[in-house]
C-alpha atoms as a PDB file:
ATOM      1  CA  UNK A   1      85.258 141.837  79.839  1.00  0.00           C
ATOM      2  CA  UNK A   2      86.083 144.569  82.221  1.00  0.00           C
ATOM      3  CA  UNK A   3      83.787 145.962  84.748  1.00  0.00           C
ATOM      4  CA  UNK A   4      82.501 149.390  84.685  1.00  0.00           C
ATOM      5  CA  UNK A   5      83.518 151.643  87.333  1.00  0.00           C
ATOM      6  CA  UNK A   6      80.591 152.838  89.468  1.00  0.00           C
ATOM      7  CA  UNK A   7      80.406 155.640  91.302  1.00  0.00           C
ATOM      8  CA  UNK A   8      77.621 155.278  94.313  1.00  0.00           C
ATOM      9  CA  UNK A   9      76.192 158.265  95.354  1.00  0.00           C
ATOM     10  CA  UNK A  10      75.559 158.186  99.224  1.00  0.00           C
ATOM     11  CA  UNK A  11      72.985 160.044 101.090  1.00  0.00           C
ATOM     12  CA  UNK A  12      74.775 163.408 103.040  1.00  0.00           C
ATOM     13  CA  UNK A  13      73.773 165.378 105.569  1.00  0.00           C
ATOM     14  CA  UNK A  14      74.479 168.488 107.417  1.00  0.00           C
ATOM     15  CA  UNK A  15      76.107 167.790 111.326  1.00  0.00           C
ATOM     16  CA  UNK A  16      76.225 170.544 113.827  1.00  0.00           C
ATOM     17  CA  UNK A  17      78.370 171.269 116.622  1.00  0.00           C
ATOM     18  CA  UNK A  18      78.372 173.181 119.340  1.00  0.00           C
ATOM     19  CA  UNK A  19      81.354 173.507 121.840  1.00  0.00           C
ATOM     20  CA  UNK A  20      81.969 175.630 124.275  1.00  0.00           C
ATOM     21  CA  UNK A  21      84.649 177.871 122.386  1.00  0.00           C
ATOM     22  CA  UNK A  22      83.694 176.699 118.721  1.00  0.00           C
ATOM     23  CA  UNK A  23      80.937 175.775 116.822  1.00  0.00           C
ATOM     24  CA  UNK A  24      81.175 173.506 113.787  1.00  0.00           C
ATOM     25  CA  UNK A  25      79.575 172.214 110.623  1.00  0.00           C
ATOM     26  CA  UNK A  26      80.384 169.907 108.698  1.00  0.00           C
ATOM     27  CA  UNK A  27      79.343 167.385 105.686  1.00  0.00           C
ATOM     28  CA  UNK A  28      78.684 163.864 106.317  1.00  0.00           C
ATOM     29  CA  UNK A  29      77.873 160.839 104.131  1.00  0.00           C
ATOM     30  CA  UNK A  30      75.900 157.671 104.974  1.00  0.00           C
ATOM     31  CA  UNK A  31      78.716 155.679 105.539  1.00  0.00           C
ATOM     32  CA  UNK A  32      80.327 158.182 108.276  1.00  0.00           C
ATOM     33  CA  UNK A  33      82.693 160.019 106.350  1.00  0.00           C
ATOM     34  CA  UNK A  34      83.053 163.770 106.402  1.00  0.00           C
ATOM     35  CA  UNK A  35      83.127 165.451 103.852  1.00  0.00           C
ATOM     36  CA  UNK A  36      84.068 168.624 104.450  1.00  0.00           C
ATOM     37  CA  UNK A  37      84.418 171.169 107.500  1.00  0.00           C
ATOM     38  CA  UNK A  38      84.049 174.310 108.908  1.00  0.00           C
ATOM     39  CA  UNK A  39      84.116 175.925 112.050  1.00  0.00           C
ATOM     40  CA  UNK A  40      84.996 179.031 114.229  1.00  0.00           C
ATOM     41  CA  UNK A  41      85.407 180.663 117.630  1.00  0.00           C
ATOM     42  CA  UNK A  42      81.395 180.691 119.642  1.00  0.00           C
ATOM     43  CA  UNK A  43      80.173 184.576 118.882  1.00  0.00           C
ATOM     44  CA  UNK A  44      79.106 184.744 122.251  1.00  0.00           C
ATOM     45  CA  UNK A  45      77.925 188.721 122.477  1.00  0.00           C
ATOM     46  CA  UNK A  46      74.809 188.100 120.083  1.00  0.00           C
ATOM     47  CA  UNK A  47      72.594 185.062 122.490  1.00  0.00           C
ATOM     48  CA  UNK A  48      71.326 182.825 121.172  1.00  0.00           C
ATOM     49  CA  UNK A  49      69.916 184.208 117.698  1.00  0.00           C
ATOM     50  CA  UNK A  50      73.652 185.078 116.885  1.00  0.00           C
ATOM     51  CA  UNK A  51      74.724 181.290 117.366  1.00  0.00           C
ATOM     52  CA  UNK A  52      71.829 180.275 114.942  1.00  0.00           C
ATOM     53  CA  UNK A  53      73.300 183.298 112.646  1.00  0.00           C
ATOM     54  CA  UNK A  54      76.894 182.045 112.769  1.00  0.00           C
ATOM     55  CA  UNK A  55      75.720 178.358 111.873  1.00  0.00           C
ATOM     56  CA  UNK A  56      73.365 179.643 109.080  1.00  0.00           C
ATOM     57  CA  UNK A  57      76.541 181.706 107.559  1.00  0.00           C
ATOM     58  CA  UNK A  58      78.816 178.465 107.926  1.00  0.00           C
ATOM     59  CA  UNK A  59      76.539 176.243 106.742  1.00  0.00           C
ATOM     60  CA  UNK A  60      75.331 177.973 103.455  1.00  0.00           C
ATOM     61  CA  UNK A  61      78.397 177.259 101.592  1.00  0.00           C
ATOM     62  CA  UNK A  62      78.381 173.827 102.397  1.00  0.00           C
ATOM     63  CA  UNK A  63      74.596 173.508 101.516  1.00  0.00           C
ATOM     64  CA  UNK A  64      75.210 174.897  98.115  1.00  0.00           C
ATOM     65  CA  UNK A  65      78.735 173.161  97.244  1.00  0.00           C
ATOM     66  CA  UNK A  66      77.095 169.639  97.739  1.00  0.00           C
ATOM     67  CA  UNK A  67      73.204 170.631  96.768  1.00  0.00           C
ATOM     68  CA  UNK A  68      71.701 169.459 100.610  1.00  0.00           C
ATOM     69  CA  UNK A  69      68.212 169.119 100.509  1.00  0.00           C
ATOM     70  CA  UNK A  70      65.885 170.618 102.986  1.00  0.00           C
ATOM     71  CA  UNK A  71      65.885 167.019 104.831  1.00  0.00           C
ATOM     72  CA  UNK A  72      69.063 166.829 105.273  1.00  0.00           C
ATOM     73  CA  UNK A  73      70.185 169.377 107.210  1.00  0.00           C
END
């Protein structure tokens, strides 16, 4: 008898990165594997509350393709 293909679901999470040109998010599973990425020149002009801005607005997308939890971001 054959066995059943099983797909495991691993835990993800939501890494940050901040450079000092780029900033970068980017989808990461329990084993170390990224997911997926994006990233983009440092907005520099805004302080601080712009870099928190430009991670919020790359981040979302990722958050919603792979339905993050609160936790794991």
């Amino acid at each position: 008898m054959a066995k059943k293909s099983q797909k495991k679901n691993y835990k993800k999470v939501l890494a940050f990165d901040l450079g000092g040109t780029k900033l970068a998010v980017a989808v990461v599973d329990e084993r170390g594997h990224v997911l997926a990425t994006r990233r983009e020149l440092v907005e520099l002009h805004g302080g601080a509350q712009s870099l928190v801005d430009q991670f919020a607005r790359l981040g979302r997308p990722l958050i919603e393709k792979y339905k993050l939890k609160k936790g794991a971001i």
